[in-house]
N, C-alpha and C. Protein backbone atom coordinates (compact mmCIF):
# COMPACT_ATOMS: atom_id res chain seq x y z
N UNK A 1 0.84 -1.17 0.00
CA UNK A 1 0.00 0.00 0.00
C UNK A 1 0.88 1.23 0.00
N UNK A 2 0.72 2.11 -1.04
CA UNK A 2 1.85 3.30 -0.78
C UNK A 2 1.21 4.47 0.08
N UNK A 3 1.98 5.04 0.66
CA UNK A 3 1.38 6.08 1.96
C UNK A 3 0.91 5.57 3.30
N UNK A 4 1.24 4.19 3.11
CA UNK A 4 0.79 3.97 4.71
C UNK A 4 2.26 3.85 5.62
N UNK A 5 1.52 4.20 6.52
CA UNK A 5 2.93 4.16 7.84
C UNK A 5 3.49 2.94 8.46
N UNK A 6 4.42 2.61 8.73
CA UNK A 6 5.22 1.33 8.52
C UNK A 6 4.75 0.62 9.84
N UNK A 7 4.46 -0.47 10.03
CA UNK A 7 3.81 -1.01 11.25
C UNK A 7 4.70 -1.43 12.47
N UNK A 8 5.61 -0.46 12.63
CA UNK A 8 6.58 -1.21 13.53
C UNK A 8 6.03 -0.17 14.89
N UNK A 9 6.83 -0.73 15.95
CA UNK A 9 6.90 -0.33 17.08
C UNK A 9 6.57 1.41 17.35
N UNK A 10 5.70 1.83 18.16
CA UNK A 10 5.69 3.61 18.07
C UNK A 10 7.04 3.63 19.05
N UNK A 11 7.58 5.33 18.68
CA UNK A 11 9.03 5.66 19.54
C UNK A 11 7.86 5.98 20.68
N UNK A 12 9.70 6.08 21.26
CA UNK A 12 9.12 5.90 23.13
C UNK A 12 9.97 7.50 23.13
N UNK A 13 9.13 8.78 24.12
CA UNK A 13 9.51 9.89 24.32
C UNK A 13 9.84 9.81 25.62
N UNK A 14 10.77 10.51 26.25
CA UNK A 14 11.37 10.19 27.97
C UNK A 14 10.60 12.13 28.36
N UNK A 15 10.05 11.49 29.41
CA UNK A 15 9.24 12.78 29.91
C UNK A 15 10.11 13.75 30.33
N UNK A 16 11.23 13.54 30.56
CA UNK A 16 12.61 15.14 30.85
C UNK A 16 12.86 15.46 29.51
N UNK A 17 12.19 14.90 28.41
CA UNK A 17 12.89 15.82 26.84
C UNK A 17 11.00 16.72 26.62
N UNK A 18 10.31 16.33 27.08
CA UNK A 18 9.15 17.42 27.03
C UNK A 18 9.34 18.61 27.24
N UNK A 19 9.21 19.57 26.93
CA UNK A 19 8.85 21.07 27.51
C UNK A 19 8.34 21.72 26.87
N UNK A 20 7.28 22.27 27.88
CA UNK A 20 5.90 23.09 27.60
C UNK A 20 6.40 24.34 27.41
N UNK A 21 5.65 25.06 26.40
CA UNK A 21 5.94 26.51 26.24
C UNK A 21 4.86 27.26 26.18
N UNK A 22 4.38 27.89 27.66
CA UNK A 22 3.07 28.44 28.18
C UNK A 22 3.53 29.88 28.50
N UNK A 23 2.95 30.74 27.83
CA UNK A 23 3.59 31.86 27.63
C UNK A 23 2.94 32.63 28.98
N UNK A 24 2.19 32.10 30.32
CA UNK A 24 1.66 32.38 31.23
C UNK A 24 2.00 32.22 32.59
N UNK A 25 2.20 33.32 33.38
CA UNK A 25 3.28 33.38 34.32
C UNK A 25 1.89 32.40 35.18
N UNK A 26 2.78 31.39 35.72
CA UNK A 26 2.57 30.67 37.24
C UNK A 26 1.32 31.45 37.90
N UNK A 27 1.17 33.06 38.83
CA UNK A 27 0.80 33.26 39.12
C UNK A 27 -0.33 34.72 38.71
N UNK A 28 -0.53 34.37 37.19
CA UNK A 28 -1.51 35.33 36.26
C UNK A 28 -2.68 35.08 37.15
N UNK A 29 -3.40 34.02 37.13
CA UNK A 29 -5.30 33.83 37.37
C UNK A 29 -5.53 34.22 38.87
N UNK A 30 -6.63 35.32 38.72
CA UNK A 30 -7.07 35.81 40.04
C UNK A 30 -7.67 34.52 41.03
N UNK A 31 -7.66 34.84 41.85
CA UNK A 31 -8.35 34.03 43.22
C UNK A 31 -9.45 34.52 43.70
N UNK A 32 -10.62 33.77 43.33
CA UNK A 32 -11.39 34.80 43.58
C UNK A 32 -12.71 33.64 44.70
N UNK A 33 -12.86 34.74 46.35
CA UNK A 33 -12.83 34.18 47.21
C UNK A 33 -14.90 34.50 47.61
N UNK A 34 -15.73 33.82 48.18
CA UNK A 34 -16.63 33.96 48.05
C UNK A 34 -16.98 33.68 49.42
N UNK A 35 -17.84 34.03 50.35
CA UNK A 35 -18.03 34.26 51.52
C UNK A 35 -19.45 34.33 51.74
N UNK A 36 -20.19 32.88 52.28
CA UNK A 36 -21.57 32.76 52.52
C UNK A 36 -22.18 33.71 53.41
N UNK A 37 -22.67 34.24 53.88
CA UNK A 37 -23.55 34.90 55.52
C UNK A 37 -25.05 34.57 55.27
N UNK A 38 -25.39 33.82 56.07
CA UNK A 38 -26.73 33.16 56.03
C UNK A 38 -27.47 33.84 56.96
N UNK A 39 -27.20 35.13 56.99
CA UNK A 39 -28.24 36.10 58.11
C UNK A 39 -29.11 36.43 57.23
N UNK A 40 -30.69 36.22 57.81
CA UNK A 40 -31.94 36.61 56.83
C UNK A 40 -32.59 35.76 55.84
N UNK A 41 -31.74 34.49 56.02
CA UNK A 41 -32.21 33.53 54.80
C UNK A 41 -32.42 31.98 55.49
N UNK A 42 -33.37 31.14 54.94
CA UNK A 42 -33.96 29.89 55.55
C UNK A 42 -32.89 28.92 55.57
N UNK A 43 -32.23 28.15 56.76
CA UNK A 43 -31.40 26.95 56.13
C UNK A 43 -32.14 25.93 55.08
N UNK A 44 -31.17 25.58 53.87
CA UNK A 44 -31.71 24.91 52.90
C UNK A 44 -31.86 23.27 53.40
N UNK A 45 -31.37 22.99 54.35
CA UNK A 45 -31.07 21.76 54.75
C UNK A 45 -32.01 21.52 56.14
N UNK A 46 -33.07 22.15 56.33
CA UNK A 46 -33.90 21.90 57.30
C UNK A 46 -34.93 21.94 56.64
N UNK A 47 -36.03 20.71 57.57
CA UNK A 47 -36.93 20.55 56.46
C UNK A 47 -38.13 21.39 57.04
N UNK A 48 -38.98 22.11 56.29
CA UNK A 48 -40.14 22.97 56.50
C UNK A 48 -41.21 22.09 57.31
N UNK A 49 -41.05 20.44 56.64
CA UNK A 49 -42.33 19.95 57.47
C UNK A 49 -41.55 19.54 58.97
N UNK A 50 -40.77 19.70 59.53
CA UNK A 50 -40.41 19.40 60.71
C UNK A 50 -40.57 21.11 61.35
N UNK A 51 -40.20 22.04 60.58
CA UNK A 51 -40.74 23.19 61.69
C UNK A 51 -42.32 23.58 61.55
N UNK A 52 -43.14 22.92 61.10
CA UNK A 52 -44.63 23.15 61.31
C UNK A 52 -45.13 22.20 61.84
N UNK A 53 -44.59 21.44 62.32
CA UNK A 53 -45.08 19.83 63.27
C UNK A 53 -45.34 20.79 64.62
N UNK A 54 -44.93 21.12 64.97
CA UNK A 54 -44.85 21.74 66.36
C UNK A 54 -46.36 22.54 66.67
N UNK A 55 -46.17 23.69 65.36
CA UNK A 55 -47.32 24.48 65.52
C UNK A 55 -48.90 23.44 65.70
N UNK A 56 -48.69 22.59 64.94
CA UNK A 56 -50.36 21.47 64.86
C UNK A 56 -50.25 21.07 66.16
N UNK A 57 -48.75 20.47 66.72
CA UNK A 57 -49.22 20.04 68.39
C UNK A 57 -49.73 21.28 68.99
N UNK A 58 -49.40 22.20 68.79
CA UNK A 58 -49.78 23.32 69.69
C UNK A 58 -51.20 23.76 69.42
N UNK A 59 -51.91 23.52 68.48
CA UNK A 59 -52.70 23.24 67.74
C UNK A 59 -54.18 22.79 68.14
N UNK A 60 -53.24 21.45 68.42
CA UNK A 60 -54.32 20.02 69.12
C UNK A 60 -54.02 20.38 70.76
N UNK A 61 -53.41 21.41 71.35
CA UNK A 61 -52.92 21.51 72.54
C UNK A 61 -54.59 22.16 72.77
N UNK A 62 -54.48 23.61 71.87
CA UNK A 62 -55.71 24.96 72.04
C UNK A 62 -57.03 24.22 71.74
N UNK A 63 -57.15 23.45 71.25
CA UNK A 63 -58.34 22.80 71.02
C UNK A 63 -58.79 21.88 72.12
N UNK A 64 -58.08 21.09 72.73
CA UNK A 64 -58.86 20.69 73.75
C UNK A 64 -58.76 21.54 74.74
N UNK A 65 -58.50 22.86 74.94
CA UNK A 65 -58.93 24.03 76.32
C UNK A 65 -59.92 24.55 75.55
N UNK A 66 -60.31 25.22 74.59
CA UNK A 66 -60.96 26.13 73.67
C UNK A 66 -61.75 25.62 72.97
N UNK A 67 -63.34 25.39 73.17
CA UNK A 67 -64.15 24.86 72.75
C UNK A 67 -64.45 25.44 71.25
N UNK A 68 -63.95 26.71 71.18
CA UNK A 68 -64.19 27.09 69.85
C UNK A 68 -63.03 27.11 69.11
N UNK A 69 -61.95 26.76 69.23
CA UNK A 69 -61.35 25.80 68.66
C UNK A 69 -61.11 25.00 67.77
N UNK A 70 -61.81 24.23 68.08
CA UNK A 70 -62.95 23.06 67.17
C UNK A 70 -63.34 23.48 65.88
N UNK A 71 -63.48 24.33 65.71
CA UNK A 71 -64.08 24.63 64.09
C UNK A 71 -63.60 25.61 63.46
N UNK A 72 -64.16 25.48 62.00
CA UNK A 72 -63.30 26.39 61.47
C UNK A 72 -63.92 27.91 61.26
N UNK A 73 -63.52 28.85 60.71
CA UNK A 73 -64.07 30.02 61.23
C UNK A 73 -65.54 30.06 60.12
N UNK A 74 -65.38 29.21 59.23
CA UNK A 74 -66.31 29.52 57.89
C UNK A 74 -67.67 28.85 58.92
N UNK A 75 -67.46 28.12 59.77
CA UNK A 75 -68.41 26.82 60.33
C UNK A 75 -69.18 28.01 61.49
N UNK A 76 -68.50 29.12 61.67
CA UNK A 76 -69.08 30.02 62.77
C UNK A 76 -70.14 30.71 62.49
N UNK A 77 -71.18 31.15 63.00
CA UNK A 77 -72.00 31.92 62.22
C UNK A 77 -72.08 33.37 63.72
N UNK A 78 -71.54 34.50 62.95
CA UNK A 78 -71.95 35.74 63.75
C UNK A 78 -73.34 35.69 64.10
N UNK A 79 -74.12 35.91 65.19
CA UNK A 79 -75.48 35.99 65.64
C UNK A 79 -75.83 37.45 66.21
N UNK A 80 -75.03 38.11 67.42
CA UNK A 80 -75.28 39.48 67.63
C UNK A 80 -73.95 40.23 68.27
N UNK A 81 -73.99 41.24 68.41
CA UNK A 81 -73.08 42.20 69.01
C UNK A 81 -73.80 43.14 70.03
N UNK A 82 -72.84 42.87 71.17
CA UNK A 82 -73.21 44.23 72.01
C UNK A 82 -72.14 44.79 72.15
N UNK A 83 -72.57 46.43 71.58
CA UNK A 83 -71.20 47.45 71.08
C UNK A 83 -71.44 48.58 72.73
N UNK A 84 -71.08 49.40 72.61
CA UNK A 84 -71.43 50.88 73.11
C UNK A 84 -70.86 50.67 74.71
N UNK A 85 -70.12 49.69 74.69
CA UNK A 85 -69.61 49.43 76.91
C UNK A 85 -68.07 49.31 76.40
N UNK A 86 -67.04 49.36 77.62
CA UNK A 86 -66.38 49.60 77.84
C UNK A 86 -65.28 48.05 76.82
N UNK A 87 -66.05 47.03 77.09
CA UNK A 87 -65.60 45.78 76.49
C UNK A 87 -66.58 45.17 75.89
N UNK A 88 -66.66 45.35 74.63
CA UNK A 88 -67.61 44.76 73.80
C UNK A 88 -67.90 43.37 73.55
N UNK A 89 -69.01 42.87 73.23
CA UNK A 89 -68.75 41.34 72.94
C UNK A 89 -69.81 41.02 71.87
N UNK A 90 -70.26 39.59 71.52
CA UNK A 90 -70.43 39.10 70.61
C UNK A 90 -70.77 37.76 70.77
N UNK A 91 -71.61 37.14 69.68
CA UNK A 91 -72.11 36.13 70.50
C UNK A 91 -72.15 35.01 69.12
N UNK A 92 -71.30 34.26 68.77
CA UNK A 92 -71.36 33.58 67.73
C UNK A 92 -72.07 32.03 67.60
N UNK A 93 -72.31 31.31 66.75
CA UNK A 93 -73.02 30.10 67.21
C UNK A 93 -72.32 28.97 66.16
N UNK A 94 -72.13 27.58 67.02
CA UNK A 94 -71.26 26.67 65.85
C UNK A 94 -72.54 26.29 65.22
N UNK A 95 -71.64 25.10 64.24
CA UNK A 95 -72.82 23.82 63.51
C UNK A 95 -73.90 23.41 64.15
N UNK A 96 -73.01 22.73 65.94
CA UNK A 96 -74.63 22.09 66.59
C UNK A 96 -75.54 23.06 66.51
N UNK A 97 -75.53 24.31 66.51
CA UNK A 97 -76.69 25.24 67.36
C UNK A 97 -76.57 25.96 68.56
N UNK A 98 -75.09 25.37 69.09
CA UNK A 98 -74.91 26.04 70.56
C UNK A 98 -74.27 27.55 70.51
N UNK A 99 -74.55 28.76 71.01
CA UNK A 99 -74.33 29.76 70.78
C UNK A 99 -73.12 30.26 72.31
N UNK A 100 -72.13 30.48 71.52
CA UNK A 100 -70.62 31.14 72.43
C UNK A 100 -70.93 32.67 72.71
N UNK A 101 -70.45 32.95 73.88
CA UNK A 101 -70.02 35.04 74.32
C UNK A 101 -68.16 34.62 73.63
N UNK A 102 -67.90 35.74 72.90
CA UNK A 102 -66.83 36.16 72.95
C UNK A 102 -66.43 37.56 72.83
N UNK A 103 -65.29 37.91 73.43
CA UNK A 103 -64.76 38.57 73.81
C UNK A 103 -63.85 39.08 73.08
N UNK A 104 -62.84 40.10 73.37
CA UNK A 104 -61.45 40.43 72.60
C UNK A 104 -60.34 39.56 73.28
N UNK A 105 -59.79 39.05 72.45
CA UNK A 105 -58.16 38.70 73.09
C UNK A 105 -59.34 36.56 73.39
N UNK A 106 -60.24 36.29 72.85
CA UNK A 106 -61.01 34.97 72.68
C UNK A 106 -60.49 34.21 72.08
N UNK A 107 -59.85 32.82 71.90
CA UNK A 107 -58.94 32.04 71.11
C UNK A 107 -60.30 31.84 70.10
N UNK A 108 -60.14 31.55 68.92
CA UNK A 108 -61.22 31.05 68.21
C UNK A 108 -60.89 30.43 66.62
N UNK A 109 -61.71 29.56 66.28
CA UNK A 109 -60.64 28.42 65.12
C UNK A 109 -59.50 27.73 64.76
N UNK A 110 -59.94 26.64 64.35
CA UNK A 110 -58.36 25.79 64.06
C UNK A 110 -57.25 26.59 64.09
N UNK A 111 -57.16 27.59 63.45
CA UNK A 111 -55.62 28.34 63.41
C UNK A 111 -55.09 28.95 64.28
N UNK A 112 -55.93 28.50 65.49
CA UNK A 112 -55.67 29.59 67.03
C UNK A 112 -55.64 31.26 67.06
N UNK A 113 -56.88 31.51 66.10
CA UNK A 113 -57.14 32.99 65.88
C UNK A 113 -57.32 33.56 67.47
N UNK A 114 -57.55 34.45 67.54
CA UNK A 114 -58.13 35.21 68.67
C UNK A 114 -58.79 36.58 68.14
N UNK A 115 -59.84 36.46 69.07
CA UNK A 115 -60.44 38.18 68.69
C UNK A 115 -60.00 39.46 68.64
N UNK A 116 -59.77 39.86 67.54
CA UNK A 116 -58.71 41.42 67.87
C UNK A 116 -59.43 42.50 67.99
N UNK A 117 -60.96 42.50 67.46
CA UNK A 117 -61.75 43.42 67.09
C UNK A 117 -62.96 43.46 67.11
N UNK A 118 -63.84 44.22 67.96
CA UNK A 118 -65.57 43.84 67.69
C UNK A 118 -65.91 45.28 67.49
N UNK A 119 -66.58 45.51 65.86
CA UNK A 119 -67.10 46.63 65.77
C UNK A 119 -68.64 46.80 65.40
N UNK A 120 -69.36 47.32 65.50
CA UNK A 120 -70.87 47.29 65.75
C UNK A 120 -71.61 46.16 64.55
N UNK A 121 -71.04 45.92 63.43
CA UNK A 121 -71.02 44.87 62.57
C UNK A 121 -70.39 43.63 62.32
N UNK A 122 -69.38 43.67 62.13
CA UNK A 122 -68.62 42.60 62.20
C UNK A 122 -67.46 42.35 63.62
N UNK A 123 -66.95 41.11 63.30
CA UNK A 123 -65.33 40.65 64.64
C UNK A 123 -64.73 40.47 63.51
N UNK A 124 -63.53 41.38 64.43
CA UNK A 124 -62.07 40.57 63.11
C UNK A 124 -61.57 39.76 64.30
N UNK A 125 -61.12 38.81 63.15
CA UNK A 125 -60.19 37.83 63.99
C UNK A 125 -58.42 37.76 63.40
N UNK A 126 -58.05 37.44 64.66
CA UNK A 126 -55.96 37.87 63.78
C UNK A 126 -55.88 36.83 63.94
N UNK A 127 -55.06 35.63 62.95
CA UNK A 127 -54.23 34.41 63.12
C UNK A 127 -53.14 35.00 62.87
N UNK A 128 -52.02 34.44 63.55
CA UNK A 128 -50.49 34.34 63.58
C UNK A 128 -49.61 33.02 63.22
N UNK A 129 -48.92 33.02 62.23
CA UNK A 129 -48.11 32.24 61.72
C UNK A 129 -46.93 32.73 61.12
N UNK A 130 -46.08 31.64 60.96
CA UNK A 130 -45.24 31.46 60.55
C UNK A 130 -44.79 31.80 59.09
N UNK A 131 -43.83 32.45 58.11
CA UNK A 131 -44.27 32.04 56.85
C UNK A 131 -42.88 31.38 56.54
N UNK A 132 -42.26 31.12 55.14
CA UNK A 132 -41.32 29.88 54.95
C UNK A 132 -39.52 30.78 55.19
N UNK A 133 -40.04 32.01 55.62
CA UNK A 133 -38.57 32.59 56.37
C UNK A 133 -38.45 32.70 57.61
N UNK A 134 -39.62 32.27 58.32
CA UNK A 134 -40.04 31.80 59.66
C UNK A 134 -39.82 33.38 59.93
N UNK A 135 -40.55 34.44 59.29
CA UNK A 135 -41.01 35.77 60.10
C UNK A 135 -42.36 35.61 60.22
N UNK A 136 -42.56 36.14 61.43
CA UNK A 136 -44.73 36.23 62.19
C UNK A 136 -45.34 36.59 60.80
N UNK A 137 -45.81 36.38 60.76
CA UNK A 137 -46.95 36.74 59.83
C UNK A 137 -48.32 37.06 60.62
N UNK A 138 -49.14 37.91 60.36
CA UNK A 138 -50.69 38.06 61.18
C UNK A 138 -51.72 38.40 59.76
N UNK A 139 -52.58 37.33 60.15
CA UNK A 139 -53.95 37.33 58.95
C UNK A 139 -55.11 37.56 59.72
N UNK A 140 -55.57 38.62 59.12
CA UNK A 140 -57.28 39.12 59.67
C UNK A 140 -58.17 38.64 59.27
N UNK A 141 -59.20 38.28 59.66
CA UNK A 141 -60.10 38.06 59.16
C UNK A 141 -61.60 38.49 59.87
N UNK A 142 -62.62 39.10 59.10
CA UNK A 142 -63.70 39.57 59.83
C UNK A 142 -65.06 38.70 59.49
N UNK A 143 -65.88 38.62 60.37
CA UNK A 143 -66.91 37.96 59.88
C UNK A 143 -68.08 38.84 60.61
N UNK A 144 -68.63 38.99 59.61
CA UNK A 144 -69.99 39.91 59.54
C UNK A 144 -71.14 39.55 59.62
N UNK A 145 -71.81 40.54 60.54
CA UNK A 145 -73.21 40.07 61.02
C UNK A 145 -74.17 40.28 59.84
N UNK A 146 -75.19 39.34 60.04
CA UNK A 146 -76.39 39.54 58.87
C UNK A 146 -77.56 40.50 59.31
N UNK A 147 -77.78 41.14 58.30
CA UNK A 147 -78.73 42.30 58.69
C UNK A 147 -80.08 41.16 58.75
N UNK A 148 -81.63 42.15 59.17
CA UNK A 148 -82.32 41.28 59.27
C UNK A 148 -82.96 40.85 57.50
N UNK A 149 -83.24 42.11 56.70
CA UNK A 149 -83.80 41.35 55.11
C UNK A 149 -82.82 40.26 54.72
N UNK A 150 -81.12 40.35 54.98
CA UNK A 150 -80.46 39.25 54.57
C UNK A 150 -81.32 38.03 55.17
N UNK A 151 -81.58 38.17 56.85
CA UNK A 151 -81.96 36.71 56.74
C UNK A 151 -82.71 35.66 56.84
N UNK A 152 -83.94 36.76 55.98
CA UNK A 152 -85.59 36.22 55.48
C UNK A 152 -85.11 35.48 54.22
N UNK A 153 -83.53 35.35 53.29
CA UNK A 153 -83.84 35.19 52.19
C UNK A 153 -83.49 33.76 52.66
């Protein structure tokens, strides 16, 4: 075959006849140094459902002291308000039919709301939680009394 390369043995090169010609000094490339601070931010390595386990025991703690408790706030039905005294109150009624007095500062629904507010119409209620940077969070919520034409319909 003409042009082919002869099949013998490949040469052997001795690694002290090598030399590199890198036109780049030893110590050219920056170092460049990076420095975590995990102030203000969630560890990634803790798991979210192990820090909300706690809150449900605490949870199932308020519920068996706090009869209203027990339900959820949609399950409540506002019935009346007495406004115009020094500490106002309110008188809500669950599913069975049994009708509660509450008060301000009253634990009330699964989420361990409490009463923040009774104004001649409606109660607000504040829940407090957690959110996934584990800062308080507070959610209002009001539930409003029915006038009387609302509740001929």
């Amino acid at each position: 075959m003409p042009g082919a390369a002869p099949a013998g043995p490949a040469p052997t090169v001795d690694a002290s006849q090598l030399k590199l010609d890198l036109d780049l000094p030893e110590e050219s490339t920056p170092v460049v140094t990076y420095i975590y601070t995990p102030v203000g931010k969630r560890d990634p390595f803790r798991s979210q459902y192990k820090t909300l386990t706690p809150e449900k025991a605490k949870t199932s703690e308020l519920s068996a002291t706090c009869p209203l408790c027990k339900f959820e706030l949609d399950q409540l039905k506002l019935v009346a308000i007495i406004s115009g005294m020094a500490q106002p109150s309110a008188m809500v009624e669950d599913p069975t039919g049994k009708g509660w007095v509450i008060r301000i500062g009253t634990r009330i629904g699964k989420n361990a709301g409490r009463v923040f507010r009774i104004k001649p119409d409606e109660v607000v209620i504040a829940e407090d939680y957690r959110d996934y940077n584990q800062r308080p969070v507070t959610n209002y919520i009001s539930i409003f009394l029915k006038k009387a034409e609302e509740k001929q319909d």
